[in-house]
Protein backbone atom coordinates (compact mmCIF):
# COMPACT_ATOMS: atom_id res chain seq x y z
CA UNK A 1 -0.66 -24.22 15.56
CA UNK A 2 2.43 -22.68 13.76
CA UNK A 3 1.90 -20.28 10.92
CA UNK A 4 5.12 -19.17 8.66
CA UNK A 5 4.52 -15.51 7.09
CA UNK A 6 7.27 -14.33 4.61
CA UNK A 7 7.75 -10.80 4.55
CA UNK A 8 7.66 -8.37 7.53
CA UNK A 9 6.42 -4.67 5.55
CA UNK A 10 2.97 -3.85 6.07
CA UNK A 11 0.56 -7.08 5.98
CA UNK A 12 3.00 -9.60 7.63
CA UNK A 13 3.59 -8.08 11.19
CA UNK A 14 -0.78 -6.86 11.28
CA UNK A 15 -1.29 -10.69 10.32
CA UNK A 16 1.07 -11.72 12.95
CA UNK A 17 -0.20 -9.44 15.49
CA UNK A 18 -3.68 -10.70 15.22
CA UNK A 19 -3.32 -14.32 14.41
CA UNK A 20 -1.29 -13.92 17.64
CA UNK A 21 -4.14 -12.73 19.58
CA UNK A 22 -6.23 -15.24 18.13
CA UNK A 23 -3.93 -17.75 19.66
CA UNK A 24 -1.68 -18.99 17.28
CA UNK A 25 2.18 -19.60 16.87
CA UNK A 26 3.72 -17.34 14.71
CA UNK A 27 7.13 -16.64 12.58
CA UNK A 28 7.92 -14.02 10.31
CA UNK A 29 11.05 -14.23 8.03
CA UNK A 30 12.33 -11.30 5.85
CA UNK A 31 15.05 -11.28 3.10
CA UNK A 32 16.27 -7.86 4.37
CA UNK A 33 18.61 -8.33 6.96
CA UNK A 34 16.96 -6.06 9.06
CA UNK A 35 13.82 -3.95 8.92
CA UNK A 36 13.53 -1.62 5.72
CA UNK A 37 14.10 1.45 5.83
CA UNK A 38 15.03 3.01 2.93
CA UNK A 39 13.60 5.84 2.18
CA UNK A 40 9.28 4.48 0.83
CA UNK A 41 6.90 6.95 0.02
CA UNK A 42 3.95 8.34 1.59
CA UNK A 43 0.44 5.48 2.08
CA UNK A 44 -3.30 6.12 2.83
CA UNK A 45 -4.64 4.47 5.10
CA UNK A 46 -8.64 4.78 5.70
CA UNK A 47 -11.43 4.35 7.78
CA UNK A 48 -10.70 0.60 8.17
CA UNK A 49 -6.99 0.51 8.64
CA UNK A 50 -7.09 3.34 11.13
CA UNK A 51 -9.60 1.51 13.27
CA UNK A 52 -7.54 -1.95 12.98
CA UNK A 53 -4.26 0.07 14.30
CA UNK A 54 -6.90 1.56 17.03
CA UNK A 55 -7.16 -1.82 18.38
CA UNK A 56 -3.86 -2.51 17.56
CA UNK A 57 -3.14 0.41 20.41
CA UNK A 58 -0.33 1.94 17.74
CA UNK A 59 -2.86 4.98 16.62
CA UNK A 60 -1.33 7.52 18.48
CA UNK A 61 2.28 6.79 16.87
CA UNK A 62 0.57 6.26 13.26
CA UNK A 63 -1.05 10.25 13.86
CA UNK A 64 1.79 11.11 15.25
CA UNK A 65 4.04 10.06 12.57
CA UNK A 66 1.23 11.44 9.95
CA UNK A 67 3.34 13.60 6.72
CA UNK A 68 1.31 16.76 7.86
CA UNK A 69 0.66 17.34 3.88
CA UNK A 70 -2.55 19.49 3.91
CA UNK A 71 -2.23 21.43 0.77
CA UNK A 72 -1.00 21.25 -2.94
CA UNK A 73 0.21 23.16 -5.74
CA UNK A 74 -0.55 22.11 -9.00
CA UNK A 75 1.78 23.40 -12.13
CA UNK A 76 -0.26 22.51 -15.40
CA UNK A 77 2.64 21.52 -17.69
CA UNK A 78 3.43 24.52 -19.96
CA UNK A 79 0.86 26.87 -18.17
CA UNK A 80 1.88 30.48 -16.48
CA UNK A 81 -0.53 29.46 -13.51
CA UNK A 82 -0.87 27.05 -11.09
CA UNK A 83 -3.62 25.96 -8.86
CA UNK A 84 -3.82 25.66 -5.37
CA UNK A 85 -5.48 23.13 -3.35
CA UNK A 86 -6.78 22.20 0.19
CA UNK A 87 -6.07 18.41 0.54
CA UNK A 88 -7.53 18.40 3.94
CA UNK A 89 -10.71 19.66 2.39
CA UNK A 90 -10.41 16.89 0.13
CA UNK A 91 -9.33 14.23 2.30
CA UNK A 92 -11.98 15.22 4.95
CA UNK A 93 -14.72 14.65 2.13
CA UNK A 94 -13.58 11.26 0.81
CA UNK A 95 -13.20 10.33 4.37
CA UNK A 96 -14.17 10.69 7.60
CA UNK A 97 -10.96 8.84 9.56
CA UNK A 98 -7.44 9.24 7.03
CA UNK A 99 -4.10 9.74 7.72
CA UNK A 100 -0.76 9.79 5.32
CA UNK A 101 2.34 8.31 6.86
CA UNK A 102 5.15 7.31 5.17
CA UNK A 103 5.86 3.38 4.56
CA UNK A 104 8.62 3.08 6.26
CA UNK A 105 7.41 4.56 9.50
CA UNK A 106 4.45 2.38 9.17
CA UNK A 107 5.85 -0.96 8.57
CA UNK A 108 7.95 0.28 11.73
CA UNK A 109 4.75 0.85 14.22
CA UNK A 110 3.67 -2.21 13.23
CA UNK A 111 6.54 -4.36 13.82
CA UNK A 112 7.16 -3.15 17.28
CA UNK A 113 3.92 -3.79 18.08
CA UNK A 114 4.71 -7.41 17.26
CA UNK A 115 8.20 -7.66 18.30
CA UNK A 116 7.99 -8.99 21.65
CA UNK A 117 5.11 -11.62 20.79
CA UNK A 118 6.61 -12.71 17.35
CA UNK A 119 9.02 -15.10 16.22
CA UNK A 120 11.40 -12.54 13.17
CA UNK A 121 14.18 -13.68 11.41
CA UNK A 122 15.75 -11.62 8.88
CA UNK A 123 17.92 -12.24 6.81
CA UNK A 124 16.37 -15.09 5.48
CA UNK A 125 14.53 -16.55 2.93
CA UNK A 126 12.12 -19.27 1.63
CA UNK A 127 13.56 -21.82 -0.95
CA UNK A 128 11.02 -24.63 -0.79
CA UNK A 129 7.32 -25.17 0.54
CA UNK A 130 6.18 -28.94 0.83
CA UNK A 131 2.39 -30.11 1.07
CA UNK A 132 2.88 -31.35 4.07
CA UNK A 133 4.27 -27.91 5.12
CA UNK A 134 7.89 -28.53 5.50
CA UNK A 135 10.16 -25.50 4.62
CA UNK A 136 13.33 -24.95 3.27
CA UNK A 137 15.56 -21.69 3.83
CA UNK A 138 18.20 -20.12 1.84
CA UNK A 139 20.33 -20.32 5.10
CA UNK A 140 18.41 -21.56 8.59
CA UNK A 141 17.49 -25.59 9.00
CA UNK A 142 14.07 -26.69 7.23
CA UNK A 143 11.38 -26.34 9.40
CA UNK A 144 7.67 -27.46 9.65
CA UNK A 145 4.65 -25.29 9.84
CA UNK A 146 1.11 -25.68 9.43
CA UNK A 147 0.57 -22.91 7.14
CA UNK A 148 2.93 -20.78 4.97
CA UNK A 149 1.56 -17.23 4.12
CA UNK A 150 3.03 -15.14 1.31
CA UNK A 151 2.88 -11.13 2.53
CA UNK A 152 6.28 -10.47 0.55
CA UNK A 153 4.74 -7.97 -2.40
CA UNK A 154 3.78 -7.71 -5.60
CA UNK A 155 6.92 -9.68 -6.40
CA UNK A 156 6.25 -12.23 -4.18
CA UNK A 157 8.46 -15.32 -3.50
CA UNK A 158 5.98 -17.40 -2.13
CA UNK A 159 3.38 -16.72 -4.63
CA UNK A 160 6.25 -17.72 -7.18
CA UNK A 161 7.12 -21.40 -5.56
CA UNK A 162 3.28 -21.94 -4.88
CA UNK A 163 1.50 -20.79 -8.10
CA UNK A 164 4.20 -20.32 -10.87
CA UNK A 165 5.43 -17.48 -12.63
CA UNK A 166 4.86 -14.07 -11.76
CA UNK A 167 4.08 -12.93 -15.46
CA UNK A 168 0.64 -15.94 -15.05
CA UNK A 169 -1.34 -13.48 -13.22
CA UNK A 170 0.75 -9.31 -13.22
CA UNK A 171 -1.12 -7.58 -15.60
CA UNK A 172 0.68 -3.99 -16.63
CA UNK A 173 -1.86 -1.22 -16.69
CA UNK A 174 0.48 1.47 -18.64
CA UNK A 175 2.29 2.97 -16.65
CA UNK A 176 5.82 3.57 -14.44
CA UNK A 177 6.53 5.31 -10.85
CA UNK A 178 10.08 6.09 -9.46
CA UNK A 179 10.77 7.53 -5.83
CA UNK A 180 13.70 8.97 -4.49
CA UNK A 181 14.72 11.06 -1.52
CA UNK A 182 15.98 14.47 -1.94
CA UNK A 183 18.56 16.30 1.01
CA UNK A 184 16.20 18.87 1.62
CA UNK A 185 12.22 19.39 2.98
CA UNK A 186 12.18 22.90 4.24
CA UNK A 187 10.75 24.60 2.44
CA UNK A 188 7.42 22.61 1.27
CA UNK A 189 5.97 23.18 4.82
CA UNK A 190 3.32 20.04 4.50
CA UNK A 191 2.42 21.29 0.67
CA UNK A 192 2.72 19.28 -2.00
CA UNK A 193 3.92 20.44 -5.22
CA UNK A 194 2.86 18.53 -8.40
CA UNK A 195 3.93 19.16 -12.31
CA UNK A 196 1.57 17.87 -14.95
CA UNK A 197 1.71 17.20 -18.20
CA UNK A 198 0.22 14.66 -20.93
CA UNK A 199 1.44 11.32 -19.70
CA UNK A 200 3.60 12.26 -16.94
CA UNK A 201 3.22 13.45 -13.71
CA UNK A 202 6.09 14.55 -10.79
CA UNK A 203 5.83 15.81 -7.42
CA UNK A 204 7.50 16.43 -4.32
CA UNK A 205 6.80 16.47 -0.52
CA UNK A 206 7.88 15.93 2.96
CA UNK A 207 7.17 15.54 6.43
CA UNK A 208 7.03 16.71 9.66
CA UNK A 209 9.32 14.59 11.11
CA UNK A 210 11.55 14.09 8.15
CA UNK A 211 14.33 16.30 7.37
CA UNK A 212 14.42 15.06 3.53
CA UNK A 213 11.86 14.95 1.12
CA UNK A 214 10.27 12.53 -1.45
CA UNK A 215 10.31 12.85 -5.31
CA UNK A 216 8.03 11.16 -6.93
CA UNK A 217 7.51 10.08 -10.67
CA UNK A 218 4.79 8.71 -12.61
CA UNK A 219 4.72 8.08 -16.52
CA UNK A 220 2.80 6.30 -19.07
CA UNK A 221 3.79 3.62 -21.63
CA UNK A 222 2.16 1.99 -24.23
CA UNK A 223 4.06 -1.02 -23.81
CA UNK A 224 6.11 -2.65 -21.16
CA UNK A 225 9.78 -1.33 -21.28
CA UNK A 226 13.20 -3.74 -21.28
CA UNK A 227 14.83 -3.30 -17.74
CA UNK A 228 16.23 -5.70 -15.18
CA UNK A 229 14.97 -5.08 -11.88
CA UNK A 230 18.13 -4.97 -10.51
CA UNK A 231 19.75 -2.47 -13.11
CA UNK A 232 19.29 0.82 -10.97
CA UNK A 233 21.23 2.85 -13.23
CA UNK A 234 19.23 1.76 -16.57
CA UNK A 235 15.84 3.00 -14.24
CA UNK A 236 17.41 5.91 -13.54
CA UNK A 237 17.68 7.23 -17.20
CA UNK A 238 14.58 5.49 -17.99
CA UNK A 239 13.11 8.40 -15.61
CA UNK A 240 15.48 11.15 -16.99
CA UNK A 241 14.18 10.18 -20.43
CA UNK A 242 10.71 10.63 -19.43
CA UNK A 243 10.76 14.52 -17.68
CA UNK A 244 13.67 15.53 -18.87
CA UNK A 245 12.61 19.65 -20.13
CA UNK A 246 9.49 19.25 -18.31
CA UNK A 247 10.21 22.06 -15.60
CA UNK A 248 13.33 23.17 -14.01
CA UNK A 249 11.77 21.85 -10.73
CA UNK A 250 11.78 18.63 -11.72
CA UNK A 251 15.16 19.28 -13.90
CA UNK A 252 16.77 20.01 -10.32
CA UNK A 253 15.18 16.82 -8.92
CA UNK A 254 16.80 14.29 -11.63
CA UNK A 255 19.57 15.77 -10.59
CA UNK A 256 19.33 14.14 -7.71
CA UNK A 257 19.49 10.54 -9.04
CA UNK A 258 22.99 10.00 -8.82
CA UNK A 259 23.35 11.20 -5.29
CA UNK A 260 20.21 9.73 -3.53
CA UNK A 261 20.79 7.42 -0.78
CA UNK A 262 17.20 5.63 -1.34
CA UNK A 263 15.60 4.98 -4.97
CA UNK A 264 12.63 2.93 -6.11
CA UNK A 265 11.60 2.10 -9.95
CA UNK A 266 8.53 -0.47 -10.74
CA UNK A 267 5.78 -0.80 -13.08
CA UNK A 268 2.28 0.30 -12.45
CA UNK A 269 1.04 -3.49 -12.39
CA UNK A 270 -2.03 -5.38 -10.86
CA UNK A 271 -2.09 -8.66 -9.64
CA UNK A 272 -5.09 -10.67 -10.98
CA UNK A 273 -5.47 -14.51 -9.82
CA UNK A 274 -8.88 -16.18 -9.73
CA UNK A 275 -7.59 -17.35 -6.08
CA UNK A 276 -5.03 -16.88 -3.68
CA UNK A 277 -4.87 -19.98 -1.44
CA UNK A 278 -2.96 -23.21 -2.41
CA UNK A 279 -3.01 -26.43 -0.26
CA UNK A 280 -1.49 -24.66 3.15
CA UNK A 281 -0.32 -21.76 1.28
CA UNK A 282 -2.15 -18.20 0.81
CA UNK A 283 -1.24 -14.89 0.03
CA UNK A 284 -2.05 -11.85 1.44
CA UNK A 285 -2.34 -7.75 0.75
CA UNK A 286 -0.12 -7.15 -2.49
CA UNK A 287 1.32 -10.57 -3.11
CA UNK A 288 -2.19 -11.76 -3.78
CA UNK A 289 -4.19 -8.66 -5.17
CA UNK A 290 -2.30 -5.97 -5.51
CA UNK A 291 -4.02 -2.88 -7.18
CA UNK A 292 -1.53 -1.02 -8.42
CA UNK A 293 1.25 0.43 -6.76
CA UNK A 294 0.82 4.24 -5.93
CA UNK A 295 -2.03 4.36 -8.02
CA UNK A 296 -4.53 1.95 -5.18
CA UNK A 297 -5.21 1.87 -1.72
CA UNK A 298 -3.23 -1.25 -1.43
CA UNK A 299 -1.83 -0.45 2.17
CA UNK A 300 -5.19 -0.05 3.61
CA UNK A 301 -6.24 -3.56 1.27
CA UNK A 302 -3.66 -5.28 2.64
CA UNK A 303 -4.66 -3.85 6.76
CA UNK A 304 -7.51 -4.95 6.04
CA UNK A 305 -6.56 -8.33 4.29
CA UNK A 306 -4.35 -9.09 7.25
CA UNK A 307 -7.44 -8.36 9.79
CA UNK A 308 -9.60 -10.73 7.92
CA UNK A 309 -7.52 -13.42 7.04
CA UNK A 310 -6.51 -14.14 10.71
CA UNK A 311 -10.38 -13.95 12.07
CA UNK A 312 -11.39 -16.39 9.44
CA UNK A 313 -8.58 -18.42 10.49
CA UNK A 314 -9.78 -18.00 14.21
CA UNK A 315 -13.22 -18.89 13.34
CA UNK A 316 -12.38 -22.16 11.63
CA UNK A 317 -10.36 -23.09 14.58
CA UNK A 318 -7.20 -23.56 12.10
CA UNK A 319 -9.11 -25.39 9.66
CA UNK A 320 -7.44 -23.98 6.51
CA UNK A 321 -9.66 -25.62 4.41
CA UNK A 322 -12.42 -24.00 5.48
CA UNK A 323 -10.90 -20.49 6.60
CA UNK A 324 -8.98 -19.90 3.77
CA UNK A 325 -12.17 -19.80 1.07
CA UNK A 326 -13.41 -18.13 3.21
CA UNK A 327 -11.16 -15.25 3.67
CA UNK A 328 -11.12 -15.14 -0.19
CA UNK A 329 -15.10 -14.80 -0.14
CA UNK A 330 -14.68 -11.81 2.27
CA UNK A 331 -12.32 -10.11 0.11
CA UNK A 332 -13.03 -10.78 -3.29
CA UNK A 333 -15.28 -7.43 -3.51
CA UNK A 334 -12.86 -5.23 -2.06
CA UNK A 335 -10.03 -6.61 -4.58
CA UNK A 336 -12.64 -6.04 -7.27
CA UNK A 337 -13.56 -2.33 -6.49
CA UNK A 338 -10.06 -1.54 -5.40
CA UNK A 339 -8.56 -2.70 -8.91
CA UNK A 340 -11.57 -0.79 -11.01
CA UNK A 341 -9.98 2.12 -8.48
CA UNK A 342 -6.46 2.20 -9.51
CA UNK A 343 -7.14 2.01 -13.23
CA UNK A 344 -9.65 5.15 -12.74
CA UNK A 345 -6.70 6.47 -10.44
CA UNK A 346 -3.99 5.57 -12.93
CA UNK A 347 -5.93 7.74 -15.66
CA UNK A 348 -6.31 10.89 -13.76
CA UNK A 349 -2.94 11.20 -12.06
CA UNK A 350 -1.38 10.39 -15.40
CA UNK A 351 -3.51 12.02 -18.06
CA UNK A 352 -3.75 10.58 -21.20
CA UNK A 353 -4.42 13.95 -23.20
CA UNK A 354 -4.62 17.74 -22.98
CA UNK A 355 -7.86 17.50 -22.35
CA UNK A 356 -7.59 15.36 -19.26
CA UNK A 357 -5.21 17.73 -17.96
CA UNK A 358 -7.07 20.81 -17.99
CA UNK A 359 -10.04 18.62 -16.56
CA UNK A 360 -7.98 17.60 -13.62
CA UNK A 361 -6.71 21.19 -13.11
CA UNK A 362 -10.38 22.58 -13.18
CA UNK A 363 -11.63 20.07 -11.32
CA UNK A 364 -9.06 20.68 -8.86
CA UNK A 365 -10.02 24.51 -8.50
CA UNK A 366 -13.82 24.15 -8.49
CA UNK A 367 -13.31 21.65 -5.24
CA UNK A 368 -10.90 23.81 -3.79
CA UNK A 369 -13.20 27.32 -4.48
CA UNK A 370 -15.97 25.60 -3.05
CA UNK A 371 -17.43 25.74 0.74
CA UNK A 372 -16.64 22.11 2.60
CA UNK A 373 -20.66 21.19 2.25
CA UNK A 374 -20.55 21.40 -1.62
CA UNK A 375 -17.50 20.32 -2.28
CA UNK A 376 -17.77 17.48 -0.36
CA UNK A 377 -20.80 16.32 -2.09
CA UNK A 378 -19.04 16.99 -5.92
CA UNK A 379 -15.78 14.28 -4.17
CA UNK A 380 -18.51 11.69 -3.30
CA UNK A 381 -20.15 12.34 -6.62
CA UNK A 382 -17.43 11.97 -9.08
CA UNK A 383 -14.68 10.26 -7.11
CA UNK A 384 -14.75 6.47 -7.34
CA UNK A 385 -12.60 5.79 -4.58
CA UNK A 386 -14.44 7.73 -2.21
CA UNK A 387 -17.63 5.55 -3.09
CA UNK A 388 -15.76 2.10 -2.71
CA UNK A 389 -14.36 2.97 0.68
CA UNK A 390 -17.41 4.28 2.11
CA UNK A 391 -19.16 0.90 1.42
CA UNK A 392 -16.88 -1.46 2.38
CA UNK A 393 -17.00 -3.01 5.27
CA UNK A 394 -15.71 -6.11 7.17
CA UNK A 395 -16.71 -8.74 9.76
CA UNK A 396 -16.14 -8.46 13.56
CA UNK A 397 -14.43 -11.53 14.42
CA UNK A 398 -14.93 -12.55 17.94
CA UNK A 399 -11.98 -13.69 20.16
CA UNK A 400 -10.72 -17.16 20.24
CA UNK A 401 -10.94 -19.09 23.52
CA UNK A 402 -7.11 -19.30 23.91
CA UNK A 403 -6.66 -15.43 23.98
CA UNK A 404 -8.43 -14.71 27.75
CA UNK A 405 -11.15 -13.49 26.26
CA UNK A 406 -10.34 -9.94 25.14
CA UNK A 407 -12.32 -8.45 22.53
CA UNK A 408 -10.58 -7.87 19.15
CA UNK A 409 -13.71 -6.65 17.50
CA UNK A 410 -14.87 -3.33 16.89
CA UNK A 411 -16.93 -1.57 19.07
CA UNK A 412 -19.50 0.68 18.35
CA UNK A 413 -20.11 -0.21 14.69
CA UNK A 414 -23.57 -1.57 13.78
CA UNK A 415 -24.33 -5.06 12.85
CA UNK A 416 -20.64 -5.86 14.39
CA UNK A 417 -18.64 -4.58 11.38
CA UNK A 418 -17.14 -1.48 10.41
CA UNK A 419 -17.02 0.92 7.42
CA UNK A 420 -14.57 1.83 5.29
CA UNK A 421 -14.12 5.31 4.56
């Protein structure tokens, strides 16, 4: 059976890796002409995704490639003080198996871990998708698969020629991020450093590996702004607009816009669609449900997404019809929680008053004064992220008889799934 996945980031290669295992045929074609890297920012991945790249035997690259970024400083906007904070206190609390790794490296482990089993072609892109599953290219010969998946974004081509217009299902939540690389990361020293102020929020950290660092930019509006995605230099002062006089930290890092050799501008949007399968067509990780970018765990969603997707299709033997509801059953929770996550999310790293900046700055101290025990228990208490990870869990899918029997499930987890953390 021949599956077609567009888009070879994060979900596409996991999906091909394990549909692979189950069995199945796969090809994975990407617009870039090669694999991305241009720069990305820094992605969670939990409890879940760390024990799918277990079994994916790439864990040992993923910690070793981990940012290192274990505390942070936090500069109330206008204040003389700032607060300092132990993220590895608070990542340890929300969760019991995390790591931080840039995109880019990511989307790299996981493509060599495909490479050798995996049909790529870059370069390339989907024009057309038939019912009967013949598909047209921008520049390769039409071709004919069984199923087409869409794991090309939020702004997802497939999801476009499938089910319409993107603007049918994106809803805007308020809000705008920017990244962009600045030359130099020596002397954060895995801290991050974060400015706050009423509807904005900037911050900058590195890695252990990198020799640059990351900028990062988030910003509310009340309504959607007037931008082409492709005018880079009209996002650029859309950002200078926003922080300009905030601090002269993040003065010196606008500075930086005109010389960095990696920038990325989007809106804060969610995907919403009441399904994501069409005919022989589905979608997968941020095409289909994204939360929220930088604002939702949609890297570990979409790990996960990939996981179960290719087990359902394993257990249906193919059958799309059958797998493919499926698949949506399994997820629909997750997609609910995580979205109810990012607008929480979206709210505190972006406060929408004074008020909900000092609250974020005290909360921020009291969990960093406190011993692990308490503060551990205050996270779980108040943090809703931390409560939707830790309950979600996902099927063990046995293997399929055409992949010599090795286990892909999860061992030691009871009832045959695994937690989320």
């Amino acid at each position: 059976m021949r599956i077609l996945i567009s888009g070879a980031g994060i979900a596409g290669p996991v999906l091909a890796y394990w549909l692979t295992r189950h069995g199945f045929s796969v090809t994975v074609v990407e617009r870039a002409p090669a694999l991305r890297k241009t720069g990305g920012h820094a992605v969670d991945l939990f409890r879940p995704a760390m024990n799918i790249s277990e079994q994916m035997g790439v864990l040992p690259r993923v910690e070793a490639r981990a940012t290192g970024t274990n505390r942070m400083t936090l500069y109330p906007e206008g204040a003389r003080r700032c607060v300092r904070v132990d993220l590895a206190k608070i990542f340890g609390a929300t969760s019991d198996r995390h790591v931080e790794i840039m995109r880019d490296d990511l989307s790299e482990i996981y493509y060599d871990a495909t490479r050798e089993d995996v049909e790529y072609v870059f370069g390339d892109s989907i024009t057309a998708i038939s019912p009967d599953g013949a598909v047209r290219f921008e520049n390769a010969a039409p071709r004919r698969f069984d199923l087409v998946v869409g794991a090309d974004g939020l702004h997802s081509n497939v999801r476009r020629l499938a089910f319409g217009d993107e603007s049918r299902f994106s809803a805007f939540i308020g809000a705008y991020f920017g990244v962009l690389n600045l030359p130099d990361a020596s002397g954060l020293d895995g801290e991050l450093r974060m400015h706050v102020g009423v509807g904005r929020t900037a911050g900058v950290y590195g890695a252990r590996h990198l020799g640059d660092a990351r900028a990062l930019f988030l910003f509310r509006s009340e309504c959607e702004l007037d931008y082409d995605h492709r005018d880079v230099p009209r996002q650029k002062d859309l950002l200078r607009n926003a922080f300009g006089g905030m601090h002269t930290d993040v003065d010196r890092w606008l500075d930086e816009l005109d010389r960095t050799p990696a920038f990325y501008f989007d809106s804060i949007t969610q995907l919403r669609m009441d399904n994501w399968s069409r005919g022989r067509v589905t979608l997968v990780g941020d095409a289909g449900y994204c939360p929220g970018p930088a604002v939702g765990g949609s890297t570990s969603l979409a790990v996960v997404g990939a996981y179960v997707l290719a087990g359902e299709l394993a257990r249906a033997g193919g059958d799309h019809e059958r797998a493919f509801p499926a698949y949506e059953r399994a997820m629909a929770e997750h997609v609910r929680g995580s979205h109810a996550v990012a607008l929480s999310a979206a709210k505190t790293l972006v406060p929408t008053s004074r008020l909900g900046v000092s609250g974020l700055v005290q909360g921020s101290r009291l969990i960093s004064a406190l011993p692990a025990g308490p503060s551990r228990a205050l996270l779980r208490l108040t943090t809703k992220s931390a409560r939707l990870y830790n309950s979600m869990t996902v099927a063990d899918y046995p293997p399929s008889p055409a992949t010599s029997g090795s286990r892909v499930g999860f061992a030691g987890d009871p009832g045959g799934g695994f937690g989320v953390g």
